[in-house]
C-alpha atoms as a PDB file:
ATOM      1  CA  UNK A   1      35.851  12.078  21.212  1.00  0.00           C
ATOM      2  CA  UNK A   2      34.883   8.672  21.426  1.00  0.00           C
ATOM      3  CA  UNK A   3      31.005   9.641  21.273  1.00  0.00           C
ATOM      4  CA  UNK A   4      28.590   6.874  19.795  1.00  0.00           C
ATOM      5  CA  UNK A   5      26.465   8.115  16.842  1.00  0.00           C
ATOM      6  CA  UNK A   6      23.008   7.145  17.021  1.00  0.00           C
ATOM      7  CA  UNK A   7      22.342   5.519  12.949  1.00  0.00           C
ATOM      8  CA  UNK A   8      19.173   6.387  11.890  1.00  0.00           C
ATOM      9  CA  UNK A   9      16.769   3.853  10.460  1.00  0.00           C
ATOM     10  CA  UNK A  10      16.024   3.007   6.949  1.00  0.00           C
ATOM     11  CA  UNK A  11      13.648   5.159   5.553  1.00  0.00           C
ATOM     12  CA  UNK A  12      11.980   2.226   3.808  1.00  0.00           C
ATOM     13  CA  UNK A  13      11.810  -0.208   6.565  1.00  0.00           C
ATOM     14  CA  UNK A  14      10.632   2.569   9.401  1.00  0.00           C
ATOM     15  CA  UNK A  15       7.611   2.964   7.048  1.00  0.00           C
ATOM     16  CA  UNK A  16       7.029  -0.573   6.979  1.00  0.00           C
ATOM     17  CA  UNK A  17       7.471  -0.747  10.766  1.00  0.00           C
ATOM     18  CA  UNK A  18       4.682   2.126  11.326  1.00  0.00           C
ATOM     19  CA  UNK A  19       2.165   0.670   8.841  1.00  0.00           C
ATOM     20  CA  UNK A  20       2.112  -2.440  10.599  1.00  0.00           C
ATOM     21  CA  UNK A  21       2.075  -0.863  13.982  1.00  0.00           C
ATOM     22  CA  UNK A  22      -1.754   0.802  13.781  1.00  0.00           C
ATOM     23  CA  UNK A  23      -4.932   0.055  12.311  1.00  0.00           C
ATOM     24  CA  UNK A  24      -4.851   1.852   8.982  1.00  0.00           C
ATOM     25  CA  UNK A  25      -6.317   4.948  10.142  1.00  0.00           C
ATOM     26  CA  UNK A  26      -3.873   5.853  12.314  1.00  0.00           C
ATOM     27  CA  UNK A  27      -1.115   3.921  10.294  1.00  0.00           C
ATOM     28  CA  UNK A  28      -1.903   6.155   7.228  1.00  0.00           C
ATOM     29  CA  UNK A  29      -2.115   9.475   9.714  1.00  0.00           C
ATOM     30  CA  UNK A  30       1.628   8.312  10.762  1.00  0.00           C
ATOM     31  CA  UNK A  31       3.117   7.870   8.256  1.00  0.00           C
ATOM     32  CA  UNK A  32       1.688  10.781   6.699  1.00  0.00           C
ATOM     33  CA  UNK A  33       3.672  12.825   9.438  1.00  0.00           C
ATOM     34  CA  UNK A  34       6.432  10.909   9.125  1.00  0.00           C
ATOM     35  CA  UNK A  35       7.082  11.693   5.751  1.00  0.00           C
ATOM     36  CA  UNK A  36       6.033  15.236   5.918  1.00  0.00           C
ATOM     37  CA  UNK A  37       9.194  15.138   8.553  1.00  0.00           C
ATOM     38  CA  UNK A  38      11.618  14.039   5.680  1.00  0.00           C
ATOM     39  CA  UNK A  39      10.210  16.734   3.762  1.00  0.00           C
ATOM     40  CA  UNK A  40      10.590  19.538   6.293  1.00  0.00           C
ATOM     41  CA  UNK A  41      14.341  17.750   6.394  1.00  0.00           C
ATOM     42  CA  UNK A  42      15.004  18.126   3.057  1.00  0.00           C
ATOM     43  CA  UNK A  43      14.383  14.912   1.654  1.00  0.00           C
ATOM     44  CA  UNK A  44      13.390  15.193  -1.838  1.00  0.00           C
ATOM     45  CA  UNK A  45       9.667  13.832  -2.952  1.00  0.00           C
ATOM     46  CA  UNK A  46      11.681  11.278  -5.201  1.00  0.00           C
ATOM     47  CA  UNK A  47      13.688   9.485  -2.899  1.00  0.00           C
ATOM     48  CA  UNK A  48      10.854   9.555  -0.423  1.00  0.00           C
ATOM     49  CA  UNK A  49       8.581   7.882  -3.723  1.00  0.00           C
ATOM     50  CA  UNK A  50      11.282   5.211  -4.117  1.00  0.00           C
ATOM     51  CA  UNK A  51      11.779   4.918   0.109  1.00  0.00           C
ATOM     52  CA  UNK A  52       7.810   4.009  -0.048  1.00  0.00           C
ATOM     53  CA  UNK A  53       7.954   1.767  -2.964  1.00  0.00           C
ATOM     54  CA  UNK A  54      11.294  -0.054  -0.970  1.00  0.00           C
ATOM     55  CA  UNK A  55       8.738  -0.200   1.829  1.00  0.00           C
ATOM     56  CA  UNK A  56       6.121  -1.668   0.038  1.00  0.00           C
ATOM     57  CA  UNK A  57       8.091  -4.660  -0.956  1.00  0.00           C
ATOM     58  CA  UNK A  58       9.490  -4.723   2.679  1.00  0.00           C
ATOM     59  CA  UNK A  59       5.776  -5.613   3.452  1.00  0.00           C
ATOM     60  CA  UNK A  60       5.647  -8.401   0.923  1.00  0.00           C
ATOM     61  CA  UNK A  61       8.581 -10.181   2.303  1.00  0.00           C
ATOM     62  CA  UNK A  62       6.900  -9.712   5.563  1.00  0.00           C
ATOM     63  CA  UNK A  63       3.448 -11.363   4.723  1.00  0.00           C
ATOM     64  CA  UNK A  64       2.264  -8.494   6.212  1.00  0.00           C
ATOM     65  CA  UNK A  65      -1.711  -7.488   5.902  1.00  0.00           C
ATOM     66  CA  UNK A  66      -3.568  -5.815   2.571  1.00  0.00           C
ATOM     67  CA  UNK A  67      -4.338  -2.990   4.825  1.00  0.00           C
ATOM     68  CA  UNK A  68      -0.497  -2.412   5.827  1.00  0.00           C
ATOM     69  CA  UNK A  69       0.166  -1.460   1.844  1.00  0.00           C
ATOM     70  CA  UNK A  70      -2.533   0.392   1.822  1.00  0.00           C
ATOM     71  CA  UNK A  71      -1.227   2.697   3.995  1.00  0.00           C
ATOM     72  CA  UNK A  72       1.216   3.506   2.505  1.00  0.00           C
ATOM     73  CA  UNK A  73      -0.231   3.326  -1.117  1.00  0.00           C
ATOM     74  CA  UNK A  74      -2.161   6.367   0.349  1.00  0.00           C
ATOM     75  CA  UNK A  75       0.739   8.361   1.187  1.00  0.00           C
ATOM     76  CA  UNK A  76       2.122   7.904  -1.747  1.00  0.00           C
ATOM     77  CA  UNK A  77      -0.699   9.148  -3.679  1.00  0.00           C
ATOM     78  CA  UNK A  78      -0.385  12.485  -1.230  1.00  0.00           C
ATOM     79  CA  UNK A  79       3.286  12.947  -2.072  1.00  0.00           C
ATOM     80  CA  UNK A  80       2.466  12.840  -5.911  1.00  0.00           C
ATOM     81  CA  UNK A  81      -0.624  15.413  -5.435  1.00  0.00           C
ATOM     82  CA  UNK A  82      -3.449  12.743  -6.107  1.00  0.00           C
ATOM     83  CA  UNK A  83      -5.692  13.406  -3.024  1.00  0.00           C
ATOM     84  CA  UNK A  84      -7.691  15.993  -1.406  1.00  0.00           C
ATOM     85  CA  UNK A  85      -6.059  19.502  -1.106  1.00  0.00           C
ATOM     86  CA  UNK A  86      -5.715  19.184   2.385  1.00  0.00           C
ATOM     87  CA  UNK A  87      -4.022  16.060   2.706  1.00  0.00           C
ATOM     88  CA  UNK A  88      -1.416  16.618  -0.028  1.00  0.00           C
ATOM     89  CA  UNK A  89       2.009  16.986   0.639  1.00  0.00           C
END
């Protein structure tokens, strides 16, 4: 009764957030984690795609560095299977 519920942040602009936190090694290690998180969660690989590609724009409207995208242009490529075996999500 009268509790206060805690909103959870935007998928797309938490990413944003975390690439720009870190150089892009850890950035890309981050958010790597973060979205295996959503996954765990039940969050399904396309809204995650679209969450990341919402993110990605976030980061344009920013001004925000090359390397920030990057980031997350990684991830992306691990959600859809295009990296190493290891790194894949």
């Amino acid at each position: 009764m009268g509790g206060v519920v805690e909103q959870q942040p935007d998928v797309a602009e938490r990413v944003a957030d975390l690439a720009l936190a870190e150089p892009y090694a850890r950035a890309l290690l981050t958010i790597r984690g973060y979205a295996v998180g959503l996954l765990d969660a039940g969050y399904t690989r396309e809204a995650l795609y679209e969450d990341f590609e919402r993110a990605r724009s976030v980061l344009k409207g920013r001004d925000a560095p090359e390397e920030s995208e990057e980031a997350i242009l990684d991830v992306m490529d691990f959600l859809v299977g295009f990296s190493s075996s290891f790194m894949k999500l």
